[in-house]
Protein backbone atom coordinates (compact mmCIF):
# COMPACT_ATOMS: atom_id res chain seq x y z
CA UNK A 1 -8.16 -22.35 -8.47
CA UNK A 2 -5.51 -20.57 -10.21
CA UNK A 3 -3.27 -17.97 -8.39
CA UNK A 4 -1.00 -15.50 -9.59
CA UNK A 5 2.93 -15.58 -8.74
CA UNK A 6 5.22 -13.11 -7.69
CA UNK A 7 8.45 -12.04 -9.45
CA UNK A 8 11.51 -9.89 -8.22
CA UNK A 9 11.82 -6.69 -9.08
CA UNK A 10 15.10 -7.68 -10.42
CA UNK A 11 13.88 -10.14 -13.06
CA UNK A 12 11.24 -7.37 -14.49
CA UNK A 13 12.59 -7.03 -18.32
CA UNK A 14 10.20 -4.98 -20.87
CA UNK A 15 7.53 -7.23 -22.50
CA UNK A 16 6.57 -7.19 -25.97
CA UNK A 17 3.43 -5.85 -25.92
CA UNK A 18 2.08 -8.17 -28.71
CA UNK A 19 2.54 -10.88 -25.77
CA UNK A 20 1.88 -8.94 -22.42
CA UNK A 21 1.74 -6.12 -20.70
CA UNK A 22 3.11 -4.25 -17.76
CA UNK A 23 0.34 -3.06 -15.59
CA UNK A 24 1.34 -0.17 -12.79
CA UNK A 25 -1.85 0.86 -10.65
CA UNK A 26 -0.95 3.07 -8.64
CA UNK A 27 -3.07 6.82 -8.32
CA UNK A 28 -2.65 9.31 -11.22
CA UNK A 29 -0.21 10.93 -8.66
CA UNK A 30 1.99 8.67 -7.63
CA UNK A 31 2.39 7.47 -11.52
CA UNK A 32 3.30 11.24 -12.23
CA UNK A 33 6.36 11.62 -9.62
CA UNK A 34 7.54 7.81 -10.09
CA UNK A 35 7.10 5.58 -12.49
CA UNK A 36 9.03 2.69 -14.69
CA UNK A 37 10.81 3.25 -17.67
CA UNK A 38 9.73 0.06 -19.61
CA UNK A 39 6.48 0.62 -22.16
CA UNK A 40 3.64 -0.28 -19.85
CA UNK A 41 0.10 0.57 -19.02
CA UNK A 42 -1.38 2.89 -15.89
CA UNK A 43 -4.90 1.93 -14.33
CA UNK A 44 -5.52 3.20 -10.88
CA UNK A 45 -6.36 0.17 -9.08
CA UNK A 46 -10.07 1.37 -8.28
CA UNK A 47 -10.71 2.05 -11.96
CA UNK A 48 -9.05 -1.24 -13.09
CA UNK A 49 -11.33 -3.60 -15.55
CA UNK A 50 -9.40 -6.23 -16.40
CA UNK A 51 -10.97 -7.53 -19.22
CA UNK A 52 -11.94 -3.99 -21.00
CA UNK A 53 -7.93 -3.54 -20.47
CA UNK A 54 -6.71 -6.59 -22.19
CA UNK A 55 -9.02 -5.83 -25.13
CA UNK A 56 -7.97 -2.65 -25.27
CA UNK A 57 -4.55 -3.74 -25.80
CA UNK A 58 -5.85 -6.61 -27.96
CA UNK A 59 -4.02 -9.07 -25.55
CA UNK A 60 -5.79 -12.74 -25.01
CA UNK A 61 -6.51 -14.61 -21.81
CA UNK A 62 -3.18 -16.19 -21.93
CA UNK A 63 -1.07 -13.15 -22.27
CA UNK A 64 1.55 -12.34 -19.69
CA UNK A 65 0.60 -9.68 -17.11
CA UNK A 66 3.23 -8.02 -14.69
CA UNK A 67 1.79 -5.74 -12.06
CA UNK A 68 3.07 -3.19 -9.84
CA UNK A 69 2.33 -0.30 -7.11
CA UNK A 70 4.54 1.13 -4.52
CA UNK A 71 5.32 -2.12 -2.79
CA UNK A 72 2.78 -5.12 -3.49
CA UNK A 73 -0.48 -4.86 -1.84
CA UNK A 74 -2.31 -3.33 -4.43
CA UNK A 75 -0.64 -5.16 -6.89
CA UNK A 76 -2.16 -8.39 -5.58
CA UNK A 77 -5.26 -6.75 -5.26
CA UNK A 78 -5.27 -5.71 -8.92
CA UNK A 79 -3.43 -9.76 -9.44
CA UNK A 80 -7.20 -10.97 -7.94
CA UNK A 81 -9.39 -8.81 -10.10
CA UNK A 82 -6.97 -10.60 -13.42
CA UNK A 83 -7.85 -14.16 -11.87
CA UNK A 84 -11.60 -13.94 -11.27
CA UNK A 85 -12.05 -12.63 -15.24
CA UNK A 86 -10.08 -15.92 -16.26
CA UNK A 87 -6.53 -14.63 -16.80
CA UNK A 88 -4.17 -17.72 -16.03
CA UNK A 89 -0.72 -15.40 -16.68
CA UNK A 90 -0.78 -12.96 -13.78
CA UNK A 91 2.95 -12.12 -11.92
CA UNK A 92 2.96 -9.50 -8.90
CA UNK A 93 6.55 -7.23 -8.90
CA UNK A 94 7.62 -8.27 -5.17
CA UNK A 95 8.41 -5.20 -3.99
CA UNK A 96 6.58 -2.58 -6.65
CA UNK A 97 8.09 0.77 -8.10
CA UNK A 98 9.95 0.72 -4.81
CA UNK A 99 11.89 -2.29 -5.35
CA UNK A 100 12.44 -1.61 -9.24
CA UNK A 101 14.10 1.55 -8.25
CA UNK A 102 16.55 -0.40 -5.43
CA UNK A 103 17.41 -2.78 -7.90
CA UNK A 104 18.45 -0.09 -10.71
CA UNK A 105 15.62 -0.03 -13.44
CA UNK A 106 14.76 3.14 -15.33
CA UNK A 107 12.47 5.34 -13.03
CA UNK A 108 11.25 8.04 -14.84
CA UNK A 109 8.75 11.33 -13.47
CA UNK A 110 9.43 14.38 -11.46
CA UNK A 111 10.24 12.58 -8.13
CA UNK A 112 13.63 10.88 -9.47
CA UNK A 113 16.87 12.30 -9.91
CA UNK A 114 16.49 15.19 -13.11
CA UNK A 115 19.47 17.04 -14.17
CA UNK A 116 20.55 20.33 -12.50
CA UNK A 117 18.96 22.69 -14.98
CA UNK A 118 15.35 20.54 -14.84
CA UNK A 119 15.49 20.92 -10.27
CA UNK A 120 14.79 24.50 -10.46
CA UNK A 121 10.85 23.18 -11.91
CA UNK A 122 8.50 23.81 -9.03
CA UNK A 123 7.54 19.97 -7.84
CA UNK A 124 3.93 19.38 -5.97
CA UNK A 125 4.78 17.87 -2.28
CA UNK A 126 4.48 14.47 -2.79
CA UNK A 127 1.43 12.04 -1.17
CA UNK A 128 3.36 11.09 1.82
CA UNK A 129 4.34 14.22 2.83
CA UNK A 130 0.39 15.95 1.77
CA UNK A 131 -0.50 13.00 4.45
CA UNK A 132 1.54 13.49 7.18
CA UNK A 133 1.32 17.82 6.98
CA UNK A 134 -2.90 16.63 7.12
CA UNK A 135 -2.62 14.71 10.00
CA UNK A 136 -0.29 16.99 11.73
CA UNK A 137 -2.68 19.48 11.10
CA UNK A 138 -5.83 17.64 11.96
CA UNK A 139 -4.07 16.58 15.23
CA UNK A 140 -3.35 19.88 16.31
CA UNK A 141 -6.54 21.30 15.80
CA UNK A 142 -8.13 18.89 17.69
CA UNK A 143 -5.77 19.09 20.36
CA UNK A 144 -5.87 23.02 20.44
CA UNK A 145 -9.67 22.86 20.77
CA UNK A 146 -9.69 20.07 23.35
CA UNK A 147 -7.47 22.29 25.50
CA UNK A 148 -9.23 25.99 24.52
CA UNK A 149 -12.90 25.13 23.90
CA UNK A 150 -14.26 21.77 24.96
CA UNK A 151 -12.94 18.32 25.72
CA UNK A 152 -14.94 16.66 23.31
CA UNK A 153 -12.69 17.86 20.35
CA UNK A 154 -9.94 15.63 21.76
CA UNK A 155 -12.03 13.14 19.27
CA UNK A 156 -10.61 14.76 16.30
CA UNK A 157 -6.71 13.59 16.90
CA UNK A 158 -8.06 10.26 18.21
CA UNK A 159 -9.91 9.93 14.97
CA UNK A 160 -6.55 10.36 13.04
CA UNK A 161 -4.09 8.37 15.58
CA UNK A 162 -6.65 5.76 14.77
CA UNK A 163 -6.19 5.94 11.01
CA UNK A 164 -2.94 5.81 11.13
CA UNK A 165 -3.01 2.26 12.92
CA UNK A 166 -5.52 1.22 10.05
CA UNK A 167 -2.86 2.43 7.80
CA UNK A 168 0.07 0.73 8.89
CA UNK A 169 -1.64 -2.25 9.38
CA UNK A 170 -3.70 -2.57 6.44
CA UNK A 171 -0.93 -0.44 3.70
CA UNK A 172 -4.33 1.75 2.95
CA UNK A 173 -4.68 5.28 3.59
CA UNK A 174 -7.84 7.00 3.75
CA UNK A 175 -6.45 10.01 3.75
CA UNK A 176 -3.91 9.60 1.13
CA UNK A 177 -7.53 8.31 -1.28
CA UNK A 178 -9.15 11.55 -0.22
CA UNK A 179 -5.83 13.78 -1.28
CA UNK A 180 -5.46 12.18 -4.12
CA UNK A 181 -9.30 13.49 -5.16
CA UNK A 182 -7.98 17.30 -4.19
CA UNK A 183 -7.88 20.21 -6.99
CA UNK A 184 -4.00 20.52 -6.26
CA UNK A 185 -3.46 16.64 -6.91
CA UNK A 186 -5.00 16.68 -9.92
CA UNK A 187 -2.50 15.24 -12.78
CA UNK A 188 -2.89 15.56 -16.57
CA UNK A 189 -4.71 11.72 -17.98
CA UNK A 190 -1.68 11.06 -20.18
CA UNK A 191 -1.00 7.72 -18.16
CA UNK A 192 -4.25 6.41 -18.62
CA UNK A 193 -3.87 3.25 -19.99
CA UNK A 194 -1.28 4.02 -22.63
CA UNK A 195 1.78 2.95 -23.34
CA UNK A 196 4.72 5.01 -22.91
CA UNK A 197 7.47 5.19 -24.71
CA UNK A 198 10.63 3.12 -23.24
C-alpha cells in the first residue's frame, strides 16, 4: 500500500500549480490569523474531498501534494484521505504552519508581525486563548456551584479536566471544533480553496 512521506518545513519551496499544489487544512480561523505565503489552497480538514479538489485545480493523480496544519496531525489525516482516492504524490510539512514560521518562510494574516500603523486594527483573540478563557470559565462555574449549590456540579470541571487530557493526548480539541462554529469566529470564505497570491 502506498504511504505518503513527510518533508521539513525547511525544504517547502512554492509549487507550480500546473504540477501540484499546496494544501493547508487547517479551520477558516486559524487560516485567517496564520497562514503561508506561497500560492496554495485552504480546505478545512473536515470538508476536505480529495478528488473534487484535484479536479478543481485540474491536477492528475500523479501531481505533487504538500500538506500542512499547525503541526502535523491533521496533515496526515488529510495525507490518508489523498491515499485511499489513489493519489501516489502525497508529502506531510513535518512540523505544519508552526515549523514554516521557525524556519523563516513568508507567514502572512493578522496573527504575524504587521507594521506599526496596521497593530492599532482590532484582532479577534485567537483559538487557543477562546479555549483556555472557556475552560477557565467552565471550570469555575462548576466549581462555584459544587461549593454554593450542590456537589453534583463538581461534574462540570471534571468534564473539562477530562477534555483536556483527550486533547493533549490525541492533538484534538473539542472545544476548539465547537468555537470555531461560534458567530464571533466566523471568517470571510476567501480561503476556500483558492489560490492566493504569493
Amino acid at each position: 500500500m502506498t504511504s505518503f512521506s513527510i518533508i521539513l518545513a525547511e525544504n517547502l519551496c512554492p509549487v507550480d500549480p500546473k504540477q501540484g499544489i499546496i494544501l493547508d487544512v487547517r479551520t477558516k480561523m486559524e487560516h485567517a490569523e496564520k497562514h503561508i505565503g506561497f500560492s496554495h489552497a485552504h480546505v478545512p480538514l473536515d470538508e476536505l474531498k480529495p478528488t473534487e479538489l484535484m479536479v478543481h485545480h485540474g491536477l492528475a493523480k500523479n501531481a505533487e501534494v504538500y500538506i500542512l496544519c499547525r503541526s502535523g496531525k491533521r496533515a496526515s489525516q488529510a495525507a490518508e484521505k489523498f491515499i485511499a482516492e489513489g493519489y501516489c504524490n502525497v508529502k506531510v510539512i513535518e512540523g505544519g504552519i508552526t515549523a514554516c514560521e521557525m524556519c523563516g518562510h513568508d507567514i502572512k494574516g493578522y496573527g504575524t508581525q504587521i507594521s506599526t500603523t496596521q497593530t492599532k486594527l482590532k484582532k479577534p483573540i485567537s483559538l487557543e486563548r477562546q479555549v483556555r478563557i472557556a475552560a477557565g470559565l467552565f471550570v469555575t462555574l462548576g466549581a462555584a456551584l459544587a461549593l454554593f449549590i450542590s456537589p453534583l456540579f463538581s461534574i462540570i470541571p471534571l468534564f473539562v479536566g477530562c477534555g483536556l487530557i483527550f486533547a493533549g493526548i490525541t492533538d484534538r480539541c473539542g472545544m476548539a471544533l465547537i468555537l470555531t462554529k461560534a458567530p464571533w469566529n466566523k471568517t470571510k470564505d476567501s480561503f476556500d480553496t483558492t489560490t492566493l497570491p504569493r
